[in-house]
Protein backbone atom coordinates (compact mmCIF):
# COMPACT_ATOMS: atom_id res chain seq x y z
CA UNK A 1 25.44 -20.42 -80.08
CA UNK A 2 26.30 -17.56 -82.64
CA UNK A 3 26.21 -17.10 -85.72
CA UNK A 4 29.63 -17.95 -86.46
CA UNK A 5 29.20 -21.38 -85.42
CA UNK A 6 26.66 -22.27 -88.14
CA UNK A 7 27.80 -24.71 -90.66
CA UNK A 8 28.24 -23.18 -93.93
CA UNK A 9 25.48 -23.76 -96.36
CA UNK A 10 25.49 -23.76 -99.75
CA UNK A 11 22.44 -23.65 -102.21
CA UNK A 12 20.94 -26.56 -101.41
CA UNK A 13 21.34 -26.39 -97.61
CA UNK A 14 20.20 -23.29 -97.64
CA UNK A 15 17.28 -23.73 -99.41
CA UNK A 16 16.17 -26.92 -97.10
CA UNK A 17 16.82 -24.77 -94.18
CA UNK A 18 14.36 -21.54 -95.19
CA UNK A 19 11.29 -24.65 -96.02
CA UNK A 20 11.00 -24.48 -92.12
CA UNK A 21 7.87 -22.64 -90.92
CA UNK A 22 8.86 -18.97 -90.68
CA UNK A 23 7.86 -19.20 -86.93
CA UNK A 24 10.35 -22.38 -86.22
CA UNK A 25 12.94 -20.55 -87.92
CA UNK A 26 12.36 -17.68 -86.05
CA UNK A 27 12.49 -19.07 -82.85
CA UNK A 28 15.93 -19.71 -84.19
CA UNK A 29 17.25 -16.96 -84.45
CA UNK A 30 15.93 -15.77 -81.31
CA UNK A 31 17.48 -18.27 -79.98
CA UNK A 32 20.97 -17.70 -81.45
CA UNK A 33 20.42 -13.31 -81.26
CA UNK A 34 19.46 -13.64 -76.97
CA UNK A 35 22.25 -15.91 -76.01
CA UNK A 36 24.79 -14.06 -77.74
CA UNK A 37 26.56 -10.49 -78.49
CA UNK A 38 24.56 -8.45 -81.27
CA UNK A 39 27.81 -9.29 -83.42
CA UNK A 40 28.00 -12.76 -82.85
CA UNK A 41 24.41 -12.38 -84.26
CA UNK A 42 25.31 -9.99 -87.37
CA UNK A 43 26.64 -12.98 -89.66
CA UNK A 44 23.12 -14.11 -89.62
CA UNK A 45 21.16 -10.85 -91.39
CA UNK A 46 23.79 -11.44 -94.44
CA UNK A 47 23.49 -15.09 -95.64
CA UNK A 48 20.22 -14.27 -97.92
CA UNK A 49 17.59 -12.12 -98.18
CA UNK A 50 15.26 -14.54 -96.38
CA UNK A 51 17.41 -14.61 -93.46
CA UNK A 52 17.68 -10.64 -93.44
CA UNK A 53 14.04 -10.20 -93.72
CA UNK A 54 13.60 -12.00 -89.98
CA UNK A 55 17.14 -11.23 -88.44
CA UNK A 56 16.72 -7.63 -89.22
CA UNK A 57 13.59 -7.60 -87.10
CA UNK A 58 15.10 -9.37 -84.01
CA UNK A 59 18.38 -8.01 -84.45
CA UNK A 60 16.78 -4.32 -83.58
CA UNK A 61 14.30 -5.60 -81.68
CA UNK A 62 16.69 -4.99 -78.35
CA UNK A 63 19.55 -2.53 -78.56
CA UNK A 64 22.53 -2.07 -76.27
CA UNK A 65 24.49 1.34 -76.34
CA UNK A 66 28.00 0.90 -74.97
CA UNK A 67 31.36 3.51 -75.61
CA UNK A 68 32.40 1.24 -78.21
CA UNK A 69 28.76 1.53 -80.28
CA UNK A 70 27.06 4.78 -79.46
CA UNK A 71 28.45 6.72 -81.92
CA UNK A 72 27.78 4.23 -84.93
CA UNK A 73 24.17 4.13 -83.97
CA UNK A 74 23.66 7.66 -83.71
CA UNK A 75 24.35 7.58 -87.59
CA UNK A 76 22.19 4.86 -88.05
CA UNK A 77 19.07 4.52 -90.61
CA UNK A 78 15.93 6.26 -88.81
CA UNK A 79 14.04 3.51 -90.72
CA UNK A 80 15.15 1.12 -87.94
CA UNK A 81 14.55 3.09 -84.88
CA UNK A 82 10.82 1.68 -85.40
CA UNK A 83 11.96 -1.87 -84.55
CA UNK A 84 13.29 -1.63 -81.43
CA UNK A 85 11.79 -2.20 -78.55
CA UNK A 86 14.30 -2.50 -75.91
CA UNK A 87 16.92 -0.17 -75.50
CA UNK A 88 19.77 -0.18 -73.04
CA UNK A 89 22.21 1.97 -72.35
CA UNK A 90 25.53 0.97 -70.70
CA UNK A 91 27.85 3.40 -69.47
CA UNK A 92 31.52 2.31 -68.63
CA UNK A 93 33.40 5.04 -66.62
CA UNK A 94 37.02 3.12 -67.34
CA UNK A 95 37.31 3.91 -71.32
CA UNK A 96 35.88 7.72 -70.82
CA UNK A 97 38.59 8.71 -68.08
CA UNK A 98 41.87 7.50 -69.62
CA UNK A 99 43.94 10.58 -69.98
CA UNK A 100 45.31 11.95 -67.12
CA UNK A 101 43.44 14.75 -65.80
CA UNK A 102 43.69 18.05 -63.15
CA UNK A 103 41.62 17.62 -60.11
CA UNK A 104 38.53 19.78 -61.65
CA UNK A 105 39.00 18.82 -65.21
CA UNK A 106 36.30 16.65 -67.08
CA UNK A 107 37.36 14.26 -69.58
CA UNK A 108 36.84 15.03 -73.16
CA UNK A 109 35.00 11.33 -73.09
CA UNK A 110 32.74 12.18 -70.53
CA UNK A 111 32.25 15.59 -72.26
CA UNK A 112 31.70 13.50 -76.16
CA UNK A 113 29.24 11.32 -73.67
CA UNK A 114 27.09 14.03 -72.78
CA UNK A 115 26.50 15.07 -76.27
CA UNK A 116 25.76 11.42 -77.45
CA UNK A 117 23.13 11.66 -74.95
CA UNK A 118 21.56 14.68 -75.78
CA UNK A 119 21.45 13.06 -79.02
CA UNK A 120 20.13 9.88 -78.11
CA UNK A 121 17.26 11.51 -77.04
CA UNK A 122 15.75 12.97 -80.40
CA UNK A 123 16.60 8.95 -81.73
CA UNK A 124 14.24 7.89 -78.69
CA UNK A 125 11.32 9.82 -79.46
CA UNK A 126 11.43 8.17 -83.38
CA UNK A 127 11.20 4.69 -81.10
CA UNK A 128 7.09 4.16 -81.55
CA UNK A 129 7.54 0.47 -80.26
CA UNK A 130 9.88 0.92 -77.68
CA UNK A 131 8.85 -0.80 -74.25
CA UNK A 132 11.77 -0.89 -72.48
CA UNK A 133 14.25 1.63 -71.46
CA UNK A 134 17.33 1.39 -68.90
CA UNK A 135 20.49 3.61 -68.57
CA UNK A 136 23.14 1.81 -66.09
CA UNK A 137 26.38 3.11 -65.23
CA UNK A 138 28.91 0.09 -64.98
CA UNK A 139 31.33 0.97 -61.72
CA UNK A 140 34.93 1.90 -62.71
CA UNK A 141 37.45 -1.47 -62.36
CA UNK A 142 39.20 0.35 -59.74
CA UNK A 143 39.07 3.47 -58.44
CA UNK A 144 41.09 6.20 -58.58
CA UNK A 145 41.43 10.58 -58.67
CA UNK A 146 40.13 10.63 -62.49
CA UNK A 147 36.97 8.68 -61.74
CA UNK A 148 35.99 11.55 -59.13
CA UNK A 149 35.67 13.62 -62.48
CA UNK A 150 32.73 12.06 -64.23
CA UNK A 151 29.21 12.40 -63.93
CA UNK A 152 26.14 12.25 -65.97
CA UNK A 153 24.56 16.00 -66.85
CA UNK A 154 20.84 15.85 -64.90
CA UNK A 155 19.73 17.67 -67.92
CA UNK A 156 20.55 15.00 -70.20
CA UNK A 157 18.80 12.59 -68.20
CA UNK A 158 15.50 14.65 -68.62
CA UNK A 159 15.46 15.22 -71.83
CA UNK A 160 15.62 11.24 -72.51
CA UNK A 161 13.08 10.58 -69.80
CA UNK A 162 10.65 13.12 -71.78
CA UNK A 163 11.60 11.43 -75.04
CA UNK A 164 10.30 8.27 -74.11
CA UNK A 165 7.14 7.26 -75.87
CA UNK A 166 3.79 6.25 -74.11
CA UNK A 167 4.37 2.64 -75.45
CA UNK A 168 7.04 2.96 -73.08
CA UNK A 169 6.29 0.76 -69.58
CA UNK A 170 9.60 -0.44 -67.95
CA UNK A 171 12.07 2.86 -66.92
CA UNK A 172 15.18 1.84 -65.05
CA UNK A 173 17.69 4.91 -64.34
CA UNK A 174 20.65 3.34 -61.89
CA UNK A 175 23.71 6.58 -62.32
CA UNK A 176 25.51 4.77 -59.36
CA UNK A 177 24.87 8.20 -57.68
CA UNK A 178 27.08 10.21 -60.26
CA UNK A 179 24.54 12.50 -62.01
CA UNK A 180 24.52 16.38 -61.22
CA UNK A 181 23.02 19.45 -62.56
CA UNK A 182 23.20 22.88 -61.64
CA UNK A 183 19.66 24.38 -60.44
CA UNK A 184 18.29 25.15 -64.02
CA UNK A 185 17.88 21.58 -64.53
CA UNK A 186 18.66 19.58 -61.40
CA UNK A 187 15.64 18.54 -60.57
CA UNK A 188 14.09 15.27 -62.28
CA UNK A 189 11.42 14.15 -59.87
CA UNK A 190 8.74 16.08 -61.78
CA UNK A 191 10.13 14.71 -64.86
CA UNK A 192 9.67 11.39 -63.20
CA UNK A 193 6.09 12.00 -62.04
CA UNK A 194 4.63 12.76 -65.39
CA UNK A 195 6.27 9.47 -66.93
CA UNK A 196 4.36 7.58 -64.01
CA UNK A 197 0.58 7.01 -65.63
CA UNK A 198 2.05 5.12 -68.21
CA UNK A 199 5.01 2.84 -66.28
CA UNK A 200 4.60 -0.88 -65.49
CA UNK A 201 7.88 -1.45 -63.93
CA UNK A 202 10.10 1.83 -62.21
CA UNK A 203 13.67 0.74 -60.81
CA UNK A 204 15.92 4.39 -59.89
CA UNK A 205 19.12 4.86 -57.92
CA UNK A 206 20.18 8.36 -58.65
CA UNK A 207 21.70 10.81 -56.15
CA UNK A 208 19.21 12.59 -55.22
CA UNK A 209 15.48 12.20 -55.09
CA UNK A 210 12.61 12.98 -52.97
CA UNK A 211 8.68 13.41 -53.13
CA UNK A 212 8.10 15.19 -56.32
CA UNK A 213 8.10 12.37 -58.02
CA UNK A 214 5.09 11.15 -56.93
CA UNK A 215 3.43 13.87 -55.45
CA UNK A 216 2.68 17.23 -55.92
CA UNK A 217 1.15 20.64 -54.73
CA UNK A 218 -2.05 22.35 -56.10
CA UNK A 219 -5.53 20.90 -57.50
CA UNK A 220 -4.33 18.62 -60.19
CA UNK A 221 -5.44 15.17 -61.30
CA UNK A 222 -4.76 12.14 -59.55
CA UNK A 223 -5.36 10.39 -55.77
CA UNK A 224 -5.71 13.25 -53.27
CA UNK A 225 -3.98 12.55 -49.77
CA UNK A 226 -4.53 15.86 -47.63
CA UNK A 227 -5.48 19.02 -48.15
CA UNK A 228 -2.08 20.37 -50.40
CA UNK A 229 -0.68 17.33 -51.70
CA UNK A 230 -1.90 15.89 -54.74
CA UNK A 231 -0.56 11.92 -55.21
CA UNK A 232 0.40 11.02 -59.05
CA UNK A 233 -2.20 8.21 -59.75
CA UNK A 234 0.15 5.31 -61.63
CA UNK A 235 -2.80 2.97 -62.39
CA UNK A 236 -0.23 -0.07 -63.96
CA UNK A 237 2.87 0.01 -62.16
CA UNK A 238 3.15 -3.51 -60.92
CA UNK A 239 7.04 -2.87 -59.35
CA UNK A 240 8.73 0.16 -58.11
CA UNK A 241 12.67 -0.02 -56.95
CA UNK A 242 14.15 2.76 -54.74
CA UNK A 243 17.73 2.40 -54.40
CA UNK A 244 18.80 4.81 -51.80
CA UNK A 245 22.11 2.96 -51.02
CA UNK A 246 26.05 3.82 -51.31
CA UNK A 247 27.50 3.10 -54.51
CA UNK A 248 31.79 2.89 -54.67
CA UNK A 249 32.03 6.87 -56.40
CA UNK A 250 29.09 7.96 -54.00
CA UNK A 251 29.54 6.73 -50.53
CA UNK A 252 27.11 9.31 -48.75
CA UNK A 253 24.38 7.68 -50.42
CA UNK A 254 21.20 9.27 -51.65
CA UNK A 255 20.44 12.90 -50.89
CA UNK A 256 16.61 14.95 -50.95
CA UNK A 257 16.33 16.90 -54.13
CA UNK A 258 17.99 20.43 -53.54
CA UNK A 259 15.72 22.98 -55.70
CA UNK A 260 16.12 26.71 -56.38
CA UNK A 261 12.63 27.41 -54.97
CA UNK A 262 13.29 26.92 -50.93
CA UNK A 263 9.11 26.16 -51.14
CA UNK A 264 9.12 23.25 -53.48
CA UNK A 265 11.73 21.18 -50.67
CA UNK A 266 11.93 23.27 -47.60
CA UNK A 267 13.54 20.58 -45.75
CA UNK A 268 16.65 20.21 -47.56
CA UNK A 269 18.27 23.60 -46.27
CA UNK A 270 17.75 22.95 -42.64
CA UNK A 271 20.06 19.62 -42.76
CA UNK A 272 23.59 18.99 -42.20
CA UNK A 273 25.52 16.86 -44.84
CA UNK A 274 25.71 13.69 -42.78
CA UNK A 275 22.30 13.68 -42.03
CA UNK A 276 21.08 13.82 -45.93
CA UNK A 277 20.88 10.26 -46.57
CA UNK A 278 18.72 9.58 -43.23
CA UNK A 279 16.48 12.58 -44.48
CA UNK A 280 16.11 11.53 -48.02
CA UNK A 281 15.09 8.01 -47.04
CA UNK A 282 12.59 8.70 -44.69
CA UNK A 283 10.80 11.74 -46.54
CA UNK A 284 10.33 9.33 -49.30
CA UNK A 285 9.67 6.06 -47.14
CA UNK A 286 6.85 8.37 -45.88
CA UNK A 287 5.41 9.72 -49.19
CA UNK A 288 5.28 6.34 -50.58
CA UNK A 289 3.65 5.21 -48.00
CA UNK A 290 0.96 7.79 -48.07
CA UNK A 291 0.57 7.36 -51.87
CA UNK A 292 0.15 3.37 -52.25
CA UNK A 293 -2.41 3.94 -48.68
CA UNK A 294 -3.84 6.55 -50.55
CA UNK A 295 -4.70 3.69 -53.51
CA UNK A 296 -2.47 5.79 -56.60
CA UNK A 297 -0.87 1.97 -57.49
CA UNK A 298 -4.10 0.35 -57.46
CA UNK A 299 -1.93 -3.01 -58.95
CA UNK A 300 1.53 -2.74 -57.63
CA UNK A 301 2.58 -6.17 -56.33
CA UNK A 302 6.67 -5.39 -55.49
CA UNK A 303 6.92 -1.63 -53.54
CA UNK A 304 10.98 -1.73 -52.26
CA UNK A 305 13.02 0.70 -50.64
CA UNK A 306 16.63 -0.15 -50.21
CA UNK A 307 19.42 1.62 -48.27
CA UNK A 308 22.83 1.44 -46.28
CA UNK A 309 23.29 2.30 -42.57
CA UNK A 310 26.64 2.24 -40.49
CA UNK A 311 26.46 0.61 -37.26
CA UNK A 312 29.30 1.10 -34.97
CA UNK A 313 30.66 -1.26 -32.21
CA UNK A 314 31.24 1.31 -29.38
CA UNK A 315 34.62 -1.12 -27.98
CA UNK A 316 38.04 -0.51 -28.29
CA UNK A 317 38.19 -0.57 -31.55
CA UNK A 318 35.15 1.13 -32.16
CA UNK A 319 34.67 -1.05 -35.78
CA UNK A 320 32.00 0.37 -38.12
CA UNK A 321 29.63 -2.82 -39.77
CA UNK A 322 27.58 -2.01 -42.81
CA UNK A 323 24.14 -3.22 -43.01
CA UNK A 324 22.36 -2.58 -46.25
CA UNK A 325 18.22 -2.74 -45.68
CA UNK A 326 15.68 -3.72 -47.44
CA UNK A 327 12.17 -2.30 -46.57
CA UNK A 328 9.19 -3.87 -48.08
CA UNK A 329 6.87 -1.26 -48.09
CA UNK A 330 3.48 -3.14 -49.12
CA UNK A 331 4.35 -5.90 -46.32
CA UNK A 332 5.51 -3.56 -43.96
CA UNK A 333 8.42 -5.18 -43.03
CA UNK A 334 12.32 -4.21 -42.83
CA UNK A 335 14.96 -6.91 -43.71
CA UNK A 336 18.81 -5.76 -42.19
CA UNK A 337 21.61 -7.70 -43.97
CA UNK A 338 25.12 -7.36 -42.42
CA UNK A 339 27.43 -6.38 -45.32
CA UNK A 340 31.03 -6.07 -43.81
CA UNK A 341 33.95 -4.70 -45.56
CA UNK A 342 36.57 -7.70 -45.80
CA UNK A 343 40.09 -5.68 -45.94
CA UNK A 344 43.38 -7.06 -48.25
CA UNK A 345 40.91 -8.86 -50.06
CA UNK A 346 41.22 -8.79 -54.19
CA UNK A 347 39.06 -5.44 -54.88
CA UNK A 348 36.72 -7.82 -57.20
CA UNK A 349 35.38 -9.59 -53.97
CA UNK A 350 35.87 -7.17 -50.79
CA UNK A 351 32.14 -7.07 -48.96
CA UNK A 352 30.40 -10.43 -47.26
CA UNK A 353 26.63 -10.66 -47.16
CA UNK A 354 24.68 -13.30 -44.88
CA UNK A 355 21.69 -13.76 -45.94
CA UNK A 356 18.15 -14.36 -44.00
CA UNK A 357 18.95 -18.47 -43.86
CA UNK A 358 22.53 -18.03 -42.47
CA UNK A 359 24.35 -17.97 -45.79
CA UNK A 360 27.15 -16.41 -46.68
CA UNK A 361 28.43 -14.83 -49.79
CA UNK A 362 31.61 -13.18 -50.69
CA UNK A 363 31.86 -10.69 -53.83
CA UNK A 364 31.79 -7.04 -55.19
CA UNK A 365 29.66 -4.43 -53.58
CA UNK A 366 27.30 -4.59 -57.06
CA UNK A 367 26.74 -8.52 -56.94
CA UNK A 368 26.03 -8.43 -53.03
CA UNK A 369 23.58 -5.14 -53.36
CA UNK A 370 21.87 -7.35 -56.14
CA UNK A 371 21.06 -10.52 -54.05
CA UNK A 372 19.79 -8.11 -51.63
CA UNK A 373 17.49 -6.48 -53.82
CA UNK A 374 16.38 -9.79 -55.66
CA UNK A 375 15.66 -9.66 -59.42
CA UNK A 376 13.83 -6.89 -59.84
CA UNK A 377 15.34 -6.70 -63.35
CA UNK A 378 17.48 -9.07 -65.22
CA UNK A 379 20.38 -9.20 -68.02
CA UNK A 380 21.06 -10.55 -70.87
CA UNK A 381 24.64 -11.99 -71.97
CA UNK A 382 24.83 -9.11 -74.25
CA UNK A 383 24.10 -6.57 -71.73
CA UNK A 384 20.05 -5.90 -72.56
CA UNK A 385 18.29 -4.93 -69.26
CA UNK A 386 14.52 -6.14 -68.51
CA UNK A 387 12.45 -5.97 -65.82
CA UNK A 388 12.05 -9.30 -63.95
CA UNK A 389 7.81 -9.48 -65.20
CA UNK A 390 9.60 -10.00 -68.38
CA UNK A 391 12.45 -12.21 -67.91
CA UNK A 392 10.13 -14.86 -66.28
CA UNK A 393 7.37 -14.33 -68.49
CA UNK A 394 6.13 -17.45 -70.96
CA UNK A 395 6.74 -15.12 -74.12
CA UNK A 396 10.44 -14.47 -72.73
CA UNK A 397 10.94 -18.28 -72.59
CA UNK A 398 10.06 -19.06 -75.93
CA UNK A 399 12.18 -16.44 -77.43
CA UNK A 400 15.01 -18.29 -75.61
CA UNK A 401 16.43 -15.62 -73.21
CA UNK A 402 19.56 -16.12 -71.62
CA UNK A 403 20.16 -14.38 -68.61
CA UNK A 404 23.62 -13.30 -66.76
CA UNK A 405 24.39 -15.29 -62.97
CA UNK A 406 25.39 -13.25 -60.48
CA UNK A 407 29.01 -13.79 -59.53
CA UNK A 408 29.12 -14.58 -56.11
CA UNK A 409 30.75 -17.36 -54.32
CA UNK A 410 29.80 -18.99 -50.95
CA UNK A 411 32.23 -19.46 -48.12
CA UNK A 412 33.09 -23.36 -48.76
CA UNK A 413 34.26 -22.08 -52.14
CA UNK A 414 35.92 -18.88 -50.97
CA UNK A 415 37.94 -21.07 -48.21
CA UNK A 416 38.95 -23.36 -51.26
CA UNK A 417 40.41 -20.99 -53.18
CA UNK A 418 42.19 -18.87 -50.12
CA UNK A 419 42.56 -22.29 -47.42
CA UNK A 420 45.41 -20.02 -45.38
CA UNK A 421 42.67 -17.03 -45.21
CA UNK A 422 40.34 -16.93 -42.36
CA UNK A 423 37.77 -14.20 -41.23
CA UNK A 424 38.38 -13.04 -37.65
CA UNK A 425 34.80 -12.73 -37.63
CA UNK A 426 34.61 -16.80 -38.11
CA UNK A 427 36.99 -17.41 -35.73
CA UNK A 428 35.21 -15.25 -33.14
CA UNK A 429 32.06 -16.49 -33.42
CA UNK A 430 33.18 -20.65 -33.62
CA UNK A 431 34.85 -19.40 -30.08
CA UNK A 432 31.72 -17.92 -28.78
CA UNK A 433 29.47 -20.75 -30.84
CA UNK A 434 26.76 -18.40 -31.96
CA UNK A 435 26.06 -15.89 -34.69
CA UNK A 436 27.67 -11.91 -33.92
CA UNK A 437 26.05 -10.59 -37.28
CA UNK A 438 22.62 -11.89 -38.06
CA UNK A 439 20.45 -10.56 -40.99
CA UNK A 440 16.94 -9.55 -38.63
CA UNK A 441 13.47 -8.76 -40.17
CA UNK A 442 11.17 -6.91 -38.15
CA UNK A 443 8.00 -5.07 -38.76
CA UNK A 444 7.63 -1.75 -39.72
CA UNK A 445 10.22 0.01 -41.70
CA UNK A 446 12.43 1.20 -38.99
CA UNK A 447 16.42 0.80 -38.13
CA UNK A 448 17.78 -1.78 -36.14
CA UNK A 449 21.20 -2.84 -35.06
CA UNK A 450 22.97 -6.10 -36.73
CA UNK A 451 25.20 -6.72 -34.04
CA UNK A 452 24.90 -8.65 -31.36
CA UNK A 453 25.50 -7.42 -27.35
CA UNK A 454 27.95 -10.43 -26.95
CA UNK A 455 30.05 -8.77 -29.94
CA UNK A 456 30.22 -5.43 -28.05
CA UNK A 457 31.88 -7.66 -24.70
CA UNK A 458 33.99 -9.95 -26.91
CA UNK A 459 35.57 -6.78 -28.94
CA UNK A 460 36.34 -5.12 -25.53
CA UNK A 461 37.68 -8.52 -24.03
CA UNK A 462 39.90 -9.47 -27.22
CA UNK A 463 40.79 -6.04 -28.06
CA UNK A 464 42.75 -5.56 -24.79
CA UNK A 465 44.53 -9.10 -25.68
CA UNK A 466 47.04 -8.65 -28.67
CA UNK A 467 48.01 -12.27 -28.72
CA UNK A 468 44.56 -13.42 -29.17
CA UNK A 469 44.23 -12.76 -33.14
CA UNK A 470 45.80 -14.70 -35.63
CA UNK A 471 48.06 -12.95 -38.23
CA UNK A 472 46.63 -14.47 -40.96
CA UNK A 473 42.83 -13.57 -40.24
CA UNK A 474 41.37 -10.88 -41.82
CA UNK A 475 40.26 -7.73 -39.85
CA UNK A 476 36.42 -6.93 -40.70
């Protein structure tokens, strides 16, 4: 419900309505301001001064930055930057890369971005409440040469991580991969590590990361774990999200941290660029490891690591199949999903996941990655990010939080809406009457194949039949 849907009031009305406790009536407008847009909610804060007095509050309580809003808020009243408590910031590639560009040129939107930012992040440090922080990049509607032109500045992103104030305990940074920085300030993993003592809940997916950000060299405080390394103690992080896995502009996935000091990440210069992602994941697979061992999250109840590997079906057709893994790193445990490309399909819905319990789901490469991962963090209708200790918390579901359904649709409703489509997938396995891609868990966080032996035999059997395949199945 927003605003706009109240009945008008006059005097009277008005006056009956503001006799309700001031806590009833807040819950209200809670209500009304968390299932809605902010300006569905901005009618509200002008009907009278009563109303103002309490919308004001919630209405800056939680902030969303978009390209349509960044600019007005940057010329805001500093009086309200001590209100807010939740701020998210919501970066759209589409409306910054609309004029055409040369292959190395950067948009003047992306450029006007990067100054917002720097901005932002002298606003930030005047946010004494603030609890909450996430910056998101939104992947482009489709994708094409200008997109390859932005990125986020690394330096940027540091300055707003050392803004934050220590009332600050939720940090999500998720740049789809597209942040860079030249070696002055490429390096935010230190940056990272000093935020750490104060964090509750840590989600990142960035393109590059490694162990600096929870460890470093030298006698320094914290959890020793050897003789060199020093762990960063992070005595209330309850969650940590790693996202190490291919994003639609960044399809190597997540490197290790170059740095201008060959000592500080020796192992990055002896590596070829195919084997980066492997090496990134396992160098900080293992550091984690060492540190929650080593007791520096003495609380942490959700440790996750999550990542893409191509398996290839050595037939014929030799058919690469995209598992995306999840490795639970306090149960020890590695979860493989199968994530197949589905070709010709409408670019909104192109990748299938099947899940632990045999299901299947068809949708974008975002909404599949995020059943994977679970709900580490949730959103709002209006695009405010929180971490999922919040979202499911008692004080969350008095306030009336509304939160945003993944958009994902199962394979009785994707054979509804396309009933002349099948998967050749489907039909091969109904002809072989078992499973070819199962998601597997197994202990330990280690690699394993998602396909089957029998698929290796029937690709070589059926690809060496050209009559076998119907025209109207899809190739995975």
């Amino acid at each position: 419900m927003s605003c706009a849907e109240i009945p008008e009031l006059d005097t009277i009305g008005c006056a009956a309505i503001n006799r309700l406790p001031t806590e009833v009536f807040s819950n209200i407008l809670h209500q009304t301001r968390y299932t809605s847009t902010a300006a569905a909610f901005l009618p509200c804060i002008s009907v009278c001064r009563h109303w103002k007095e309490i919308g004001e509050t919630i209405f800056w309580a939680s902030v969303v930055l978009t390209h349509a809003n960044i600019a007005a808020f940057l010329a805001t009243n500093l009086s309200h930057l001590s209100l807010v408590r939740s701020l998210t910031v919501l970066i759209e590639i589409d409306p910054l890369v609309k004029e055409t560009l040369s292959p190395r040129e950067t948009s003047e939107g992306t450029r006007q971005l990067w100054r917002q930012l720097g901005a932002l992040a002298d606003l930030v440090a005047r946010m004494v409440e603030l609890t909450t922080f996430s910056l998101r990049v939104v992947p482009p509607s489709s994708i094409t040469p200008s997109t390859y032109n932005f990125y986020l500045r690394r330096v940027d992103l540091d300055r707003l991580i050392r803004s934050l104030p220590e009332t600050c305990t939720s940090l999500e940074l998720d740049t789809q991969g597209l942040d860079q920085g030249s070696h002055e300030m490429t390096h935010l993993c230190p940056t990272l590590r000093r935020t750490l003592p104060q964090l509750e809940n840590l989600r990142l997916r960035l393109r590059s990361l490694c162990p600096h950000f929870l460890q470093t060299s030298g006698a320094q405080d914290g959890v020793g774990n050897g003789d060199d390394i020093v762990h960063q103690r992070a005595p209330l992080l309850r969650s940590l999200t790693m996202g190490l896995h291919t994003a639609p502009l960044c399809p190597s996935g997540t490197w290790l941290c170059s740095s201008p000091d060959k000592e500080a990440n020796p192992d990055y210069y002896y590596h070829s660029y195919s084997s980066q992602p492997t090496l990134a994941r396992r160098t900080v697979l293992e550091a984690t490891q060492r540190a929650y061992q080593g007791g520096s999250f003495p609380v942490v109840r959700h440790l996750d690591l999550f990542d893409t590997t191509y398996h290839t079906v050595h037939s014929p057709g030799d058919r690469d199949y995209d598992a995306l893994y999840h490795r639970d790193i306090i149960a020890d445990e590695t979860c493989a999903f199968p994530r197949p490309f589905l070709h010709d399909l409408d670019q909104g819905r192109n990748y299938m996941l099947r899940t632990r319990t045999g299901q299947e789901y068809i949708g974008g490469r975002e909404e599949i990655d995020a059943v994977v991962e679970g709900p580490s963090w949730h959103e709002t209708p209006g695009g405010a990010r929180y971490p999922a200790s919040f979202a499911t918390s008692e004080s969350a579901k008095r306030a009336g939080y509304a939160w945003k359904p993944i958009q994902l649709i199962d394979r009785a409703q994707f054979l509804k809406q396309s009933p002349k489509r099948r998967l050749r997938l489907w039909s091969r396995e109904e002809r072989l009457e078992r499973p070819l891609l199962t998601a597997r868990v197994t202990p330990g966080l280690f690699d394993f194949d998602v396909v089957h032996e029998e698929y290796v035999r029937f690709e070589e059997d059926t690809d060496t039949d050209d009559g076998e395949d119907d025209d109207d199945e899809d190739d995975l």
